[in-house]
N, C-alpha and C. Protein backbone atom coordinates (compact mmCIF):
# COMPACT_ATOMS: atom_id res chain seq x y z
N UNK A 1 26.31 30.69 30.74
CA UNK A 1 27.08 30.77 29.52
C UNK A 1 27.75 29.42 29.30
N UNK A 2 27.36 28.87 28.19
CA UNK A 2 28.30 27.83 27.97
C UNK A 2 29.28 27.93 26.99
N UNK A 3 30.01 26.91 27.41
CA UNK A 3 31.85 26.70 26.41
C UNK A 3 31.85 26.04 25.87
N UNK A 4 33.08 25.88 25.04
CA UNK A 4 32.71 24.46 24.01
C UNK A 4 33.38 23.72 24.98
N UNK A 5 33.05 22.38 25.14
CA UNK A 5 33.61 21.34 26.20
C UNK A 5 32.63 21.04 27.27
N UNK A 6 31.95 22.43 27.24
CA UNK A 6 31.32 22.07 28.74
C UNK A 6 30.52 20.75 29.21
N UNK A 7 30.01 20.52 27.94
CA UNK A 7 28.43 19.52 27.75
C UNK A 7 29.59 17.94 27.96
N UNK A 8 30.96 18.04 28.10
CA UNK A 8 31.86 16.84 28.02
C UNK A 8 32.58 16.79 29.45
N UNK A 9 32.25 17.55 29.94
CA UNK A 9 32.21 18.09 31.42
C UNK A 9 33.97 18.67 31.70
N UNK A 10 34.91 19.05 30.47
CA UNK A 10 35.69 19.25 30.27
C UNK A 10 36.76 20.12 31.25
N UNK A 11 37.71 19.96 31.42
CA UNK A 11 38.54 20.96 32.28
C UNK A 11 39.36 21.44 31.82
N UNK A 12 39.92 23.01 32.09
CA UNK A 12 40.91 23.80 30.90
C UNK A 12 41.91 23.83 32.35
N UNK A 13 42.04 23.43 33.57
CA UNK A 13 42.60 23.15 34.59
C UNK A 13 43.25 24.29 35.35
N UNK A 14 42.22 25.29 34.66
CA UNK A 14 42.68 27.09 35.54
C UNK A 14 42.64 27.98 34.32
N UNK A 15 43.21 27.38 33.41
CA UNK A 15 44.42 27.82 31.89
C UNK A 15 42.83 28.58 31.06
N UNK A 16 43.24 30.02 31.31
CA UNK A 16 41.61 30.59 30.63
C UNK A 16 41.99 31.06 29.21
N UNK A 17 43.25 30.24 28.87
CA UNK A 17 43.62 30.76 27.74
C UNK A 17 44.55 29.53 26.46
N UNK A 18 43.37 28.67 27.06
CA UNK A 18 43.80 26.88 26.86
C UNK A 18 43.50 27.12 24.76
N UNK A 19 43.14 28.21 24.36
CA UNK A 19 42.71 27.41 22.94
C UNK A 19 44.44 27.17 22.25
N UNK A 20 45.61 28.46 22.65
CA UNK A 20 46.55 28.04 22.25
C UNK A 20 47.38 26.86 22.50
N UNK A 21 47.03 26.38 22.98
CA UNK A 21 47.78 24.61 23.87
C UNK A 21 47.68 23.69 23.00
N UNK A 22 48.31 22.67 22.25
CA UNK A 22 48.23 21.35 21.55
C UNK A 22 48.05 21.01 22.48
N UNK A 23 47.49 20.50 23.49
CA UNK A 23 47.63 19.42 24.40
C UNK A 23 46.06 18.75 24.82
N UNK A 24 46.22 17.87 26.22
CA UNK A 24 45.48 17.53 27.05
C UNK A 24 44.25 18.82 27.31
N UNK A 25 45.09 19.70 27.49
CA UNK A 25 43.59 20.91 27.67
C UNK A 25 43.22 21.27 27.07
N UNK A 26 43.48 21.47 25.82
CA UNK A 26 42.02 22.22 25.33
C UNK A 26 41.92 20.62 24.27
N UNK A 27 41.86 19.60 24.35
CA UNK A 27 41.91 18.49 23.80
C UNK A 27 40.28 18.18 23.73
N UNK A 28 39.72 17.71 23.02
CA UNK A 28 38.11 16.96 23.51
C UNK A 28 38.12 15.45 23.22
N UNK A 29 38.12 15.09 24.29
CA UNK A 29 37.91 13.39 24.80
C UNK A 29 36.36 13.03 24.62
N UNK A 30 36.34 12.73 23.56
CA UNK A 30 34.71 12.24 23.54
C UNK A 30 33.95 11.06 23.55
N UNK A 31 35.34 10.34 23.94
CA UNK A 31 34.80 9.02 25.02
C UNK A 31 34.32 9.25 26.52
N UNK A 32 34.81 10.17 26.74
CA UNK A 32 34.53 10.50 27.99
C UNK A 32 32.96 10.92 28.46
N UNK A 33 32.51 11.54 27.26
CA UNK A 33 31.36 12.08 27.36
C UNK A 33 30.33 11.80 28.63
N UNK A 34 29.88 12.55 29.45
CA UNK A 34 29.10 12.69 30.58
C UNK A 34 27.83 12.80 29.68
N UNK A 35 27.46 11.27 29.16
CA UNK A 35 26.07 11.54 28.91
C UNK A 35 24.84 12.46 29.67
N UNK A 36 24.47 12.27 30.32
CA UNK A 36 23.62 12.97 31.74
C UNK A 36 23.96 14.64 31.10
N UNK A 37 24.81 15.47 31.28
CA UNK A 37 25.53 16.21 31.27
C UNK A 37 25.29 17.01 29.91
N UNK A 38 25.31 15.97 29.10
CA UNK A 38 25.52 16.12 27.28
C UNK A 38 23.97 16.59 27.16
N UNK A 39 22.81 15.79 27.60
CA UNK A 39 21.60 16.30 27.64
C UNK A 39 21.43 16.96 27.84
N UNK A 40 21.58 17.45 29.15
CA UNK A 40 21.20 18.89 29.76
C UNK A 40 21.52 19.93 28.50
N UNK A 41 22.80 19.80 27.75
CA UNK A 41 23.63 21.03 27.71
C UNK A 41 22.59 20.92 26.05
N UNK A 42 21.87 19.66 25.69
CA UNK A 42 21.32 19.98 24.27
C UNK A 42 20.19 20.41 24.83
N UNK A 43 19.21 20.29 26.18
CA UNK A 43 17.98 20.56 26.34
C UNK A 43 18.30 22.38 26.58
N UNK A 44 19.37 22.77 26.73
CA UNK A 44 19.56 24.33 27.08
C UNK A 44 19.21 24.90 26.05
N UNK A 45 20.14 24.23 25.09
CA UNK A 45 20.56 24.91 23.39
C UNK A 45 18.94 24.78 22.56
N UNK A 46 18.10 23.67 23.11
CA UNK A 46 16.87 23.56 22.25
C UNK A 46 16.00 24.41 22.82
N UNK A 47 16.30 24.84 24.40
CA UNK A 47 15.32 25.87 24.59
C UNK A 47 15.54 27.56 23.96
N UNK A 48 16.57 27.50 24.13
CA UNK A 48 17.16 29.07 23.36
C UNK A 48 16.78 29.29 21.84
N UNK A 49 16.98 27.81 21.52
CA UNK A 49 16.77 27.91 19.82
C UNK A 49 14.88 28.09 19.95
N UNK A 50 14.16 27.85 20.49
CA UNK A 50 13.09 27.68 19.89
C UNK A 50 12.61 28.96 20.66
N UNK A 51 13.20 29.49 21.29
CA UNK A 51 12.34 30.74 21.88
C UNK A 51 13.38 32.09 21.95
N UNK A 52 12.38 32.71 21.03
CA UNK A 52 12.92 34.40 21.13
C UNK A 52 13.26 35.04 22.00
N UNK A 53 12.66 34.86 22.82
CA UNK A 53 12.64 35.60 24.40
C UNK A 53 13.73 35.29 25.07
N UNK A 54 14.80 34.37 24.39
CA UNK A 54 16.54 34.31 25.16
C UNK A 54 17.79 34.87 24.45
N UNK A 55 17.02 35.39 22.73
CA UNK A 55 17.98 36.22 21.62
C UNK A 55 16.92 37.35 21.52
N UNK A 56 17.24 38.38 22.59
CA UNK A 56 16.49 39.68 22.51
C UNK A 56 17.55 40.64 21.15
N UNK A 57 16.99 41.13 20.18
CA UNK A 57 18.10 41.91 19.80
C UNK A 57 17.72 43.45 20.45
N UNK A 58 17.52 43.74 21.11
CA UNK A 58 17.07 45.03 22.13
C UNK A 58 17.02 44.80 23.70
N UNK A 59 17.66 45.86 24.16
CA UNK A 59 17.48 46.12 25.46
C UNK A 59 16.29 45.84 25.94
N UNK A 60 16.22 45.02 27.20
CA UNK A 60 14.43 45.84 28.22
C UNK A 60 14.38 46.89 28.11
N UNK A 61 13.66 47.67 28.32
CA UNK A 61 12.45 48.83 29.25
C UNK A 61 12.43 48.59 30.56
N UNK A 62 12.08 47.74 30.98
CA UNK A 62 11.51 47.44 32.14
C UNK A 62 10.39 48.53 32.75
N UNK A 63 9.52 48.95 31.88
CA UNK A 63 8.22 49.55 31.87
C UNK A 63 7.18 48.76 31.45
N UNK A 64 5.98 49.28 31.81
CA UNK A 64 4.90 48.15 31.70
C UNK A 64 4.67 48.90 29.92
N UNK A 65 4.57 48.04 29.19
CA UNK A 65 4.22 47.54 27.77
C UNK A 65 2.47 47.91 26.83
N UNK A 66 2.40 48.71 26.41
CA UNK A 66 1.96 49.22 25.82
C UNK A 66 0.29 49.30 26.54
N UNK A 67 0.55 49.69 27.68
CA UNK A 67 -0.70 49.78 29.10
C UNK A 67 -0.96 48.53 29.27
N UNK A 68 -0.63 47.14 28.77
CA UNK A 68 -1.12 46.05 29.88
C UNK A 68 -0.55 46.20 31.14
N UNK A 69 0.04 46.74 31.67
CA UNK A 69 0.16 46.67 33.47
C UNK A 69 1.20 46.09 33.51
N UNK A 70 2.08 45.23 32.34
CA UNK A 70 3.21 44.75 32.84
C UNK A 70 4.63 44.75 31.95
N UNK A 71 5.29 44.87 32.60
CA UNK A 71 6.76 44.99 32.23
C UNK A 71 7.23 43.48 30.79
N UNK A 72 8.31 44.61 30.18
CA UNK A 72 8.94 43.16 29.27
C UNK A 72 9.94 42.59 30.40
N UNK A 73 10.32 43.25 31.52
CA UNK A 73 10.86 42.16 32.29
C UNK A 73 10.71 42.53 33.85
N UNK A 74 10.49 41.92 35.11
CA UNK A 74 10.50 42.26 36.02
C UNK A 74 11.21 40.54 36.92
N UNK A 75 11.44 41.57 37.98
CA UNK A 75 12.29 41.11 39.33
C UNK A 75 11.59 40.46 40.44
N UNK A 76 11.65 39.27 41.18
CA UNK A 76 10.78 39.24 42.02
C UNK A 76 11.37 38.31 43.28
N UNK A 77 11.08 38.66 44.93
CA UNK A 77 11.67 38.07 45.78
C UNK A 77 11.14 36.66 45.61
N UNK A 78 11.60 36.05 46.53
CA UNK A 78 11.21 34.48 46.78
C UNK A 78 9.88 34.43 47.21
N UNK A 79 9.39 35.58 47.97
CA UNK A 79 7.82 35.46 48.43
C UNK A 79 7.02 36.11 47.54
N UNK A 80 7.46 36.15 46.32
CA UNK A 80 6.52 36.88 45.35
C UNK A 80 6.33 38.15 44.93
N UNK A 81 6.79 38.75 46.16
CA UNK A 81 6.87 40.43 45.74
C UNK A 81 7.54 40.95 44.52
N UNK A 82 7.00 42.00 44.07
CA UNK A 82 8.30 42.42 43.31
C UNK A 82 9.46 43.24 43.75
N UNK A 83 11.08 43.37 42.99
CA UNK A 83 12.07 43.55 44.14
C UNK A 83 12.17 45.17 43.94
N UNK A 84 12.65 45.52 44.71
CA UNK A 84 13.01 47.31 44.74
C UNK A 84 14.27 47.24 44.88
N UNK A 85 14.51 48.28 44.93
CA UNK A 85 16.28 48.92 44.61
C UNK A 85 17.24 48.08 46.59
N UNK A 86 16.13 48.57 47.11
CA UNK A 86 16.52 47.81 48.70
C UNK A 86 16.86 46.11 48.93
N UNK A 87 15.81 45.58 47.93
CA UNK A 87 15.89 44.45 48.40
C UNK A 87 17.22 43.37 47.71
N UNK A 88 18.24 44.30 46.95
CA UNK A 88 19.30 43.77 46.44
C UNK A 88 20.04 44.16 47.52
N UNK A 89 20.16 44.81 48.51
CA UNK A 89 20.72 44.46 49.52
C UNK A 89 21.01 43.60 50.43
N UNK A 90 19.81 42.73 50.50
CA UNK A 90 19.54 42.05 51.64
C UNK A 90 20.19 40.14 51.00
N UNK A 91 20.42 39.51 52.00
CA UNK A 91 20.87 38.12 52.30
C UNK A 91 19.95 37.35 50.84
N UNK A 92 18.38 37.70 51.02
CA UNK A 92 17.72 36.79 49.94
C UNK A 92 17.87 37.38 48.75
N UNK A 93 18.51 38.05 48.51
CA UNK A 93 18.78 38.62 46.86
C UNK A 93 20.01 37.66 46.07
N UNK A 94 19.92 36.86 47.16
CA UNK A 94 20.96 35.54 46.34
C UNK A 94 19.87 34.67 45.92
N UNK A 95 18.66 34.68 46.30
CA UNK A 95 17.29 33.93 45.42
C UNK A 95 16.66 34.79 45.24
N UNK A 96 16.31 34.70 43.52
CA UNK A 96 15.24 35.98 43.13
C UNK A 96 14.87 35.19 41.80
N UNK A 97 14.00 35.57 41.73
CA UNK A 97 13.00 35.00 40.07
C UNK A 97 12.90 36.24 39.06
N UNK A 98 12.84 35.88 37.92
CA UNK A 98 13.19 36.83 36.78
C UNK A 98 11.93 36.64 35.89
N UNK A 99 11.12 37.59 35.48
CA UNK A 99 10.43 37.44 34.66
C UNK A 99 10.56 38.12 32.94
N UNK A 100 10.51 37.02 32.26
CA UNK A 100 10.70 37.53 30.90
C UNK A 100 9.34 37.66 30.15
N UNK A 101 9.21 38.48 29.45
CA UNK A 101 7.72 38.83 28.87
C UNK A 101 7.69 38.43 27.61
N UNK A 102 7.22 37.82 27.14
CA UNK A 102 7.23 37.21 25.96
C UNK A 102 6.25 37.93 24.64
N UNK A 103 5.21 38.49 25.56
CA UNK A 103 4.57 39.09 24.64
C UNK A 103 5.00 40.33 24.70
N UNK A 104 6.43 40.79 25.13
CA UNK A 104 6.50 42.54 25.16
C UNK A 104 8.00 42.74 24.08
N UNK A 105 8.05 41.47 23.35
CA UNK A 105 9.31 41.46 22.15
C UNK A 105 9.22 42.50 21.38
N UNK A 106 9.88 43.54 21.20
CA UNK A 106 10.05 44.55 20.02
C UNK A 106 10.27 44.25 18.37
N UNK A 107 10.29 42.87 18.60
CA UNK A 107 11.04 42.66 17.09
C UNK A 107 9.65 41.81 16.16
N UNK A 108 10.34 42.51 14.97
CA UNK A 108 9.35 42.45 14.09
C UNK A 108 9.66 40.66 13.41
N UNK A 109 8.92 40.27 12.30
CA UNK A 109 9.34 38.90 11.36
C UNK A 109 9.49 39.41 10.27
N UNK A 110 9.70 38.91 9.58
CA UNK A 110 10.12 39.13 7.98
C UNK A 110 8.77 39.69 7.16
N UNK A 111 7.56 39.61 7.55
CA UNK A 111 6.41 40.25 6.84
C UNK A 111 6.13 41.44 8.09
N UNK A 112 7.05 42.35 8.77
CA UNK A 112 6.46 42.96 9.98
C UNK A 112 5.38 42.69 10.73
N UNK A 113 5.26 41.89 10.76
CA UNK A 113 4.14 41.51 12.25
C UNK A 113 5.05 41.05 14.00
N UNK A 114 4.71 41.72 14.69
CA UNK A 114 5.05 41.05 16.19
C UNK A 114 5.77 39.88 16.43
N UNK A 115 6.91 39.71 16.68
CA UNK A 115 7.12 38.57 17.12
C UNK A 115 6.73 38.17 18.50
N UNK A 116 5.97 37.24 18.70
CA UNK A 116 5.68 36.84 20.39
C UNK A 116 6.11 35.63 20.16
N UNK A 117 6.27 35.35 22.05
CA UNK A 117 6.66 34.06 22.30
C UNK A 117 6.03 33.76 23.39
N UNK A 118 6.57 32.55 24.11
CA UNK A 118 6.01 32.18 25.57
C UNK A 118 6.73 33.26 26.60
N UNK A 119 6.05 33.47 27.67
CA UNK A 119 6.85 33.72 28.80
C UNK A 119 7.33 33.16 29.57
N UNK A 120 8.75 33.50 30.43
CA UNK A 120 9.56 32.72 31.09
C UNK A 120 9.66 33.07 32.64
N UNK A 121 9.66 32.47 33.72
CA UNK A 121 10.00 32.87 34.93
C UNK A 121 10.56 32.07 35.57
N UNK A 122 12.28 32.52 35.47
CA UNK A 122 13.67 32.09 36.05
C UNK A 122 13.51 31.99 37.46
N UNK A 123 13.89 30.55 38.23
CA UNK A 123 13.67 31.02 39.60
C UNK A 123 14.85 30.71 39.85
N UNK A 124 16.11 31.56 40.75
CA UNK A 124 17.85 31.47 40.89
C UNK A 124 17.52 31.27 42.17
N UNK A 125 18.43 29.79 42.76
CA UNK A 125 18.69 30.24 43.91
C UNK A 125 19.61 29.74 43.97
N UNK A 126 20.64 30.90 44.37
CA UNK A 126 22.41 30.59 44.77
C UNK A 126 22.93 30.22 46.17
N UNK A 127 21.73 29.79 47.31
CA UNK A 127 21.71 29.57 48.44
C UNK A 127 22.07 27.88 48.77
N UNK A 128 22.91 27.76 49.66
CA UNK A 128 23.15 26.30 49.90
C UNK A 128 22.12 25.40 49.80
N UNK A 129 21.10 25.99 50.65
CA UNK A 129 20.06 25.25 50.94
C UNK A 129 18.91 25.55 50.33
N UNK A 130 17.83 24.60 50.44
CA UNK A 130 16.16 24.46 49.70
C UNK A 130 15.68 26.25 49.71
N UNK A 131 15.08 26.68 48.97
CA UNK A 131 14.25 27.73 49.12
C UNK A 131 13.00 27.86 48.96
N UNK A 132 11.89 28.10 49.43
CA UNK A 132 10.72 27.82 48.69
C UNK A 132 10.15 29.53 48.01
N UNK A 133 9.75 29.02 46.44
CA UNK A 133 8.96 30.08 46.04
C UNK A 133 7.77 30.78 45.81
N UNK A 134 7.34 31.63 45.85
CA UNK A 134 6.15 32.09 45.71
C UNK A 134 5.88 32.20 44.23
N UNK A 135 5.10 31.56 43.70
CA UNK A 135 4.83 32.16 42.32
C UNK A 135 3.96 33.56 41.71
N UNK A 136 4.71 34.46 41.56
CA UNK A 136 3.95 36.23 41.79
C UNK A 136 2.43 35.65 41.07
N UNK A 137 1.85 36.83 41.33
CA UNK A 137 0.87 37.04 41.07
C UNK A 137 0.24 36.91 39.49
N UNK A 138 -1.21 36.75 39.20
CA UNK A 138 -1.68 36.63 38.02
C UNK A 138 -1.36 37.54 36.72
N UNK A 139 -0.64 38.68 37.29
CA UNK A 139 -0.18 39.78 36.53
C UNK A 139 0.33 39.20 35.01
N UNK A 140 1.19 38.49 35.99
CA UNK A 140 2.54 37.95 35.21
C UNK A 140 2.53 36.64 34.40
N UNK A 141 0.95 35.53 35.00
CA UNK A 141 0.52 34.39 34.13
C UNK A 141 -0.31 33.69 35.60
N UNK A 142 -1.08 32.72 35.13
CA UNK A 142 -1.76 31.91 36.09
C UNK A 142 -1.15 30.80 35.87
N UNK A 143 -0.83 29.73 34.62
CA UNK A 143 -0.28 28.58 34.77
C UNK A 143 0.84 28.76 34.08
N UNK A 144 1.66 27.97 35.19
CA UNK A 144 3.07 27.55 34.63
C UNK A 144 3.52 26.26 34.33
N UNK A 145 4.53 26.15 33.36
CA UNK A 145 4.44 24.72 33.20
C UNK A 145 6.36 24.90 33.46
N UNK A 146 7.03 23.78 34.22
CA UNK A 146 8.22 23.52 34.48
C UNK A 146 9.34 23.14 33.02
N UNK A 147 10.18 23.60 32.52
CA UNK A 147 10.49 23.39 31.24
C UNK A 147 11.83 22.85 31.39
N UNK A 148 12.77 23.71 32.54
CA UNK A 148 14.20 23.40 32.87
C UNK A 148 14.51 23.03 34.01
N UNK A 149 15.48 22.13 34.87
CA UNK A 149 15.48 22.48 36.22
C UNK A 149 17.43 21.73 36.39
N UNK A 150 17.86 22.71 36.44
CA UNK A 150 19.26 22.24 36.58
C UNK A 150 19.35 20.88 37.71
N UNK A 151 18.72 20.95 38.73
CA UNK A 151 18.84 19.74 39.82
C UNK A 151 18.64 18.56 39.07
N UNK A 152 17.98 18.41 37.85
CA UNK A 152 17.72 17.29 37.32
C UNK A 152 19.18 16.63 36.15
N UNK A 153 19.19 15.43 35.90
CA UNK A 153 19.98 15.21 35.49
C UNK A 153 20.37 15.56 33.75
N UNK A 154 18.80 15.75 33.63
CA UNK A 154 18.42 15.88 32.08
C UNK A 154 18.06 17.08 31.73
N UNK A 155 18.18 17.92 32.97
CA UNK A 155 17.53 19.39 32.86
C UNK A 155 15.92 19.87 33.01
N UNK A 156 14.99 18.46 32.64
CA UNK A 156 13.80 18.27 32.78
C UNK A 156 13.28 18.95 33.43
N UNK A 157 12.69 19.74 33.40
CA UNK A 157 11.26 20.23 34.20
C UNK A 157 10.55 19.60 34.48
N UNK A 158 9.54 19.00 35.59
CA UNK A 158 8.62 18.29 36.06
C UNK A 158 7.14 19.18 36.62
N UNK A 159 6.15 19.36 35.95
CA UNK A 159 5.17 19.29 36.72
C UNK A 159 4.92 20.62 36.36
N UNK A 160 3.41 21.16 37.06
CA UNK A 160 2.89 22.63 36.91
C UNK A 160 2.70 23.07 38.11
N UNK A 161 2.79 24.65 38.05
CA UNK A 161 2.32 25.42 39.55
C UNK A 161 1.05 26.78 38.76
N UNK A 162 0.73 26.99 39.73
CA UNK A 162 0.19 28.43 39.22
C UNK A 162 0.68 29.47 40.42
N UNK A 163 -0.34 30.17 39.88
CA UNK A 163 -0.06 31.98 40.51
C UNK A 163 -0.28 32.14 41.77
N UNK A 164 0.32 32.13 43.01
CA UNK A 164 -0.04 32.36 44.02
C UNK A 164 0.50 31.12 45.07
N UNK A 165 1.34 29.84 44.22
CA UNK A 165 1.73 28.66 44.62
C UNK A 165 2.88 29.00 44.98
N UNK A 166 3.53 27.59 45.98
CA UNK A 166 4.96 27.64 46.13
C UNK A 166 5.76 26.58 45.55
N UNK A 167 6.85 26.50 45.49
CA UNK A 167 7.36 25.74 44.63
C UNK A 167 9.48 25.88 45.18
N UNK A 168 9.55 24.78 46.19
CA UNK A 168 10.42 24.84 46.55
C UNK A 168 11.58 23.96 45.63
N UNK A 169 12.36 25.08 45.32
CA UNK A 169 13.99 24.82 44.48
C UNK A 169 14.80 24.61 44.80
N UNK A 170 15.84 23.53 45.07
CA UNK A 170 16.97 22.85 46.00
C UNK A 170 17.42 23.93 45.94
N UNK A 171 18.50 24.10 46.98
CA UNK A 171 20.19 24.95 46.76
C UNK A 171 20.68 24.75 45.72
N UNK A 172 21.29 25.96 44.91
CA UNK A 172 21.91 25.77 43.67
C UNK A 172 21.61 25.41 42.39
N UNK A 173 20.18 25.99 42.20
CA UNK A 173 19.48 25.08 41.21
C UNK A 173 18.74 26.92 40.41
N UNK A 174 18.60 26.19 39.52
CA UNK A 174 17.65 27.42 38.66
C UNK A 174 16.74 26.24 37.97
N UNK A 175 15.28 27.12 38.15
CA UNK A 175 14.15 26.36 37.69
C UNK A 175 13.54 27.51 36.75
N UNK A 176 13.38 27.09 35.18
CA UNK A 176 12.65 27.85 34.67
C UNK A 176 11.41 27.26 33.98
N UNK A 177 10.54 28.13 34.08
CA UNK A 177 8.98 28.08 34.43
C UNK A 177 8.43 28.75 32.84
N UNK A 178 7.71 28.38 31.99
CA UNK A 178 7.17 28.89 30.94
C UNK A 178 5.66 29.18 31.27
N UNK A 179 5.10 30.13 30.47
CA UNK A 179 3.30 29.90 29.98
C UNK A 179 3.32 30.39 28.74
N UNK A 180 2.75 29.70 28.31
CA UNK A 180 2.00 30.21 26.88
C UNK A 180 1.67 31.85 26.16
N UNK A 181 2.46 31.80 25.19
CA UNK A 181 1.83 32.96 24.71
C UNK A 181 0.88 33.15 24.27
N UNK A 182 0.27 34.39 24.14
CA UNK A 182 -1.15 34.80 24.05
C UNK A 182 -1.67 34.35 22.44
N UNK A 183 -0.57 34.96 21.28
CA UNK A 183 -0.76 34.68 20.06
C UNK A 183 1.27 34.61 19.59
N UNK A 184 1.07 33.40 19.59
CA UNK A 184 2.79 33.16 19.12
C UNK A 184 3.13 33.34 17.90
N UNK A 185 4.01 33.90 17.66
CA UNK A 185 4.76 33.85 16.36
C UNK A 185 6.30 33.80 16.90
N UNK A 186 6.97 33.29 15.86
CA UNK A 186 8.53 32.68 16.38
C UNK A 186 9.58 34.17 15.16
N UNK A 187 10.57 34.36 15.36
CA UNK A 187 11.66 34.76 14.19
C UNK A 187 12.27 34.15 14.04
């Protein structure tokens, strides 16, 4: 979630209730600007804007989608599996990958036809250290292309994996992973 300030790398200095303050805190210094920082926070905003699949106006299902075999969204460990109700128990449920379905959007366009988009697969890992991932299975896409990667300074994504690859994500980093939709249309 971002704030206004954030992309200026701004501090409200605890105060979660800084908009009433004339002051220094809720102030924006925009000399200050953390270029590096400022990117990231426009490469976020240009990915949201251009893809449907991050302004759902509907809940998931999380059922597989009109019999293709797969979900508008599913869960998946670091080794690829998909997660069960158990495996949010365990130590590695602080790294887990998220899959968004791009082609399982409910929402219509302005002439009712389908809206599709690309699909997305979030890889979180809230772990100090490196994790490496499994990229699930073909179910879910064969090529991925790297779009975001917080470790970077610019947010940049670097490079492609496919289905069945690993793809190790520093500590503290979320890497999100696109493929192509089948037949795109945007709202």
């Amino acid at each position: 979630m971002l704030v206004g300030g954030d992309e200026l790398g701004r501090s409200k200095q605890g105060n979660n209730n800084a908009y009433c303050q004339d002051n220094e805190i809720s102030w924006f210094d925009w000399g200050a600007v953390d270029e590096s920082l400022l990117a990231f926070t426009r490469r976020v905003i240009e990915i949201r804007a251009e893809h449907p699949v991050f302004r759902r106006r509907r809940w998931f299902k999380g059922r597989p989608v009109r019999g293709a075999g797969i979900t508008d969204i599913a869960w998946f460990r670091p080794d690829g599996a998909e997660m069960n109700d158990d495996d949010w128990q365990h130590d590695h449920a602080r790294s887990f990958a998220v899959f968004l379905n791009g082609d399982a959007l409910r929402d219509v366009d302005e002439d009712g036809d389908p809206v599709r988009d690309d699909s997305f697969l979030l890889l979180f890992n809230a772990h100090r250290e490196s994790v490496s991932f499994t990229i699930p299975s073909e179910t879910v896409g064969t090529a991925w292309r790297a779009v975001l990667d917080t470790s970077s300074d610019t947010g940049d994504g670097a490079g492609k994996v496919a289905a069945g690859k690993t793809l190790a994500v520093p500590g503290r980093t979320v890497v999100v992973l696109a493929r192509p939709a089948r037949a795109r249309r945007t709202a």
